[in-house]
N, C-alpha and C. Protein backbone atom coordinates (compact mmCIF):
# COMPACT_ATOMS: atom_id res chain seq x y z
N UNK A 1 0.85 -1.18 0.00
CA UNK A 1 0.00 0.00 0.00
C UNK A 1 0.89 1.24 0.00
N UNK A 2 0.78 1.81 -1.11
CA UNK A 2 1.61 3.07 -0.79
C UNK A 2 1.03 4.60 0.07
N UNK A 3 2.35 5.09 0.80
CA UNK A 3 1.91 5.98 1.56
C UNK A 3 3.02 7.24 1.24
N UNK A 4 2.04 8.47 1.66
CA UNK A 4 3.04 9.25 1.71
C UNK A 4 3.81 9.75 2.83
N UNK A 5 4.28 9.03 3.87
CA UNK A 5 4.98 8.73 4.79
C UNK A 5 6.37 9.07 4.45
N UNK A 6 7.33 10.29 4.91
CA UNK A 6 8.47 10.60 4.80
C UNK A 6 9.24 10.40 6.16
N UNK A 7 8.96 9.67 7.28
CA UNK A 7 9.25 9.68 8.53
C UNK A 7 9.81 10.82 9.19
N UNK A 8 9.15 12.20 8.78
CA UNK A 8 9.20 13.35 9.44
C UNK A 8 7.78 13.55 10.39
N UNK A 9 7.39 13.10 11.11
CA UNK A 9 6.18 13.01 12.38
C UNK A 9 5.74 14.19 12.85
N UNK A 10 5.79 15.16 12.44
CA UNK A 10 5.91 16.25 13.47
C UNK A 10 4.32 17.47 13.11
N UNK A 11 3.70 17.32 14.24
CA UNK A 11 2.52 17.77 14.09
C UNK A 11 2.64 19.42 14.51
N UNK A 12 1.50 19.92 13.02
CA UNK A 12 1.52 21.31 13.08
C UNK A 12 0.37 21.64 13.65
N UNK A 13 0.00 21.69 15.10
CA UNK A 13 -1.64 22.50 15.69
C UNK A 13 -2.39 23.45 15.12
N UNK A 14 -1.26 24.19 14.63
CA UNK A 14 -2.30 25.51 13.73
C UNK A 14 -2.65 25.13 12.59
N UNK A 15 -2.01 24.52 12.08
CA UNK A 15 -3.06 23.13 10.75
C UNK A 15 -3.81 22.23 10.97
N UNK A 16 -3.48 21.56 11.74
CA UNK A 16 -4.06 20.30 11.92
C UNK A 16 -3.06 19.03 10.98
N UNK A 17 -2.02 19.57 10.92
CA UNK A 17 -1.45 18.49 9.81
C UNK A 17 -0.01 18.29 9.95
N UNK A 18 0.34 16.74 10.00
CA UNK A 18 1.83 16.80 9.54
C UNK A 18 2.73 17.32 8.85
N UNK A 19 3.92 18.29 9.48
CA UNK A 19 4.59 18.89 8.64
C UNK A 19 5.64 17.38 7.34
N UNK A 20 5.77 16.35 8.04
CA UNK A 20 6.32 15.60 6.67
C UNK A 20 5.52 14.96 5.68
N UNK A 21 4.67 14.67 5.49
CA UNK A 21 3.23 14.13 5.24
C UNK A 21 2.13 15.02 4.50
N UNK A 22 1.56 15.94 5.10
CA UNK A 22 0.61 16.45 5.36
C UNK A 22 -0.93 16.09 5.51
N UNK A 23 -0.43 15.37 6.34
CA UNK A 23 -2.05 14.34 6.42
C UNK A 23 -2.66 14.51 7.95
N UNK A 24 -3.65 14.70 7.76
CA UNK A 24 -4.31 14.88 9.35
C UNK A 24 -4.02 13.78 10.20
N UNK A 25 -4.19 14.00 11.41
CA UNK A 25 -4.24 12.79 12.54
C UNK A 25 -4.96 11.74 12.07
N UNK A 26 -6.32 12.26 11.98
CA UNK A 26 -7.01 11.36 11.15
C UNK A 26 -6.97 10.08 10.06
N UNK A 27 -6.33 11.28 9.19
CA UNK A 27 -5.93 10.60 7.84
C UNK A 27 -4.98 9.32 8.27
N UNK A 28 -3.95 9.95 8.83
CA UNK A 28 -2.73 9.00 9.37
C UNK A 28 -3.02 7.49 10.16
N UNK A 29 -4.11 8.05 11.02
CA UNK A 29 -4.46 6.76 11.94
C UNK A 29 -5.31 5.71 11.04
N UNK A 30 -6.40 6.20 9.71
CA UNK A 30 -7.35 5.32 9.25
C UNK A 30 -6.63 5.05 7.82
N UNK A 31 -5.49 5.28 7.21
CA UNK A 31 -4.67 5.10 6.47
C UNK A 31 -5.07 3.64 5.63
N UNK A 32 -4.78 2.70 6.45
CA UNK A 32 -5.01 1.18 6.38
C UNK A 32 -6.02 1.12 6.00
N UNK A 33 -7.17 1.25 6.75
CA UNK A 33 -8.57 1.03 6.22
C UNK A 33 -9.64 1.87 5.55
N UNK A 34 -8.67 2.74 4.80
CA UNK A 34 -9.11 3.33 3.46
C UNK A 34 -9.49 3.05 2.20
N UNK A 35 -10.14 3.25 1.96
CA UNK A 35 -10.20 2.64 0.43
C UNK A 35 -8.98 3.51 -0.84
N UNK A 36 -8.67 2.19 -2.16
CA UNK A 36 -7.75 3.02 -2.72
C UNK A 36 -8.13 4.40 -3.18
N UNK A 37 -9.71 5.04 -3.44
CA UNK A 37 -10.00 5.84 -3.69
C UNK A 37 -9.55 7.30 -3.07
N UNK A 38 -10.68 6.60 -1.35
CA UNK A 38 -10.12 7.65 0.22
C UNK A 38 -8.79 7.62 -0.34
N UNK A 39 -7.62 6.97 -0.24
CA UNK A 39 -6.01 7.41 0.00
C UNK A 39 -5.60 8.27 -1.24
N UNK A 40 -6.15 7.69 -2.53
CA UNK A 40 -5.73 8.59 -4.11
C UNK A 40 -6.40 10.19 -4.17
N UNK A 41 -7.68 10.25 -3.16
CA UNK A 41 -7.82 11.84 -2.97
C UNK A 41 -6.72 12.56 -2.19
N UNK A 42 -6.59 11.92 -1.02
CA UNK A 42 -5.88 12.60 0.16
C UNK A 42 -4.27 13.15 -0.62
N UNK A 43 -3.89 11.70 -1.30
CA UNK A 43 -2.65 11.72 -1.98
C UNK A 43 -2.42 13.07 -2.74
N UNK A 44 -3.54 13.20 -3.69
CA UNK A 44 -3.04 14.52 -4.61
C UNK A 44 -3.66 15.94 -4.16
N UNK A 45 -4.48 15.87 -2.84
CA UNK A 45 -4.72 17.21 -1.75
C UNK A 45 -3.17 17.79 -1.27
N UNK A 46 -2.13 16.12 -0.64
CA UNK A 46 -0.95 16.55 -0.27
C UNK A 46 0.03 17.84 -0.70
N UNK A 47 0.20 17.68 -2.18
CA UNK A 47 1.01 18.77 -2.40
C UNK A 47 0.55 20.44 -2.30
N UNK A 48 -0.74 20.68 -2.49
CA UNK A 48 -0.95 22.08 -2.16
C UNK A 48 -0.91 21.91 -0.75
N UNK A 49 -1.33 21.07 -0.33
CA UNK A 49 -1.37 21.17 2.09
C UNK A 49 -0.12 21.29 1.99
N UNK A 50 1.17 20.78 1.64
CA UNK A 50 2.43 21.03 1.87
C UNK A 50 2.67 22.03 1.54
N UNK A 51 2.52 22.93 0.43
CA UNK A 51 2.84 23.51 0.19
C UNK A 51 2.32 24.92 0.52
N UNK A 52 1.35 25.08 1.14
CA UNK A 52 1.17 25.89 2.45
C UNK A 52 1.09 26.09 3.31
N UNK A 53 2.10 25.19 4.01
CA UNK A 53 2.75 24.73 5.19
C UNK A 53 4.33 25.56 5.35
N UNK A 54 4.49 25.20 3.63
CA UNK A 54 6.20 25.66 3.89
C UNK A 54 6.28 27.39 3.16
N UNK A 55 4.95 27.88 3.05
CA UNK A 55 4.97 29.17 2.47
C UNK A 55 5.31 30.32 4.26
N UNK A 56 6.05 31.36 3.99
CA UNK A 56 6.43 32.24 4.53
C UNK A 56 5.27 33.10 4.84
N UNK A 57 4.52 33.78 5.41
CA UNK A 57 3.16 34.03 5.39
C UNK A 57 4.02 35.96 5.40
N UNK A 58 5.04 35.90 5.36
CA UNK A 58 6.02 37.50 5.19
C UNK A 58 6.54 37.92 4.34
């Protein structure tokens, strides 16, 4: 099952989301018992959530 799991763990509160990942608590814990569909949305949400994670808001 592929994941987007970079073993960077580290939870952002003011998101709600993993800064290596970007997947909610949520997402992370029901991972497994997702369907391939559930995981292929979350998958291509990832790169814009990352990527306003690592934007400078200055």
């Amino acid at each position: 099952m592929e994941s987007p799991c970079v073993k960077i763990c580290t939870y952002d509160p003011a998101s709600g989301l993993c800064l290596g990942c970007g997947r909610t608590l949520g997402e992370i814990a029901g991972w497994a018992s997702f369907t391939d569909a559930e995981r292929r949305r979350i998958m291509e949400a990832l790169p814009a959530r990352l990527a306003g994670l690592r934007t400078d808001p200055e």
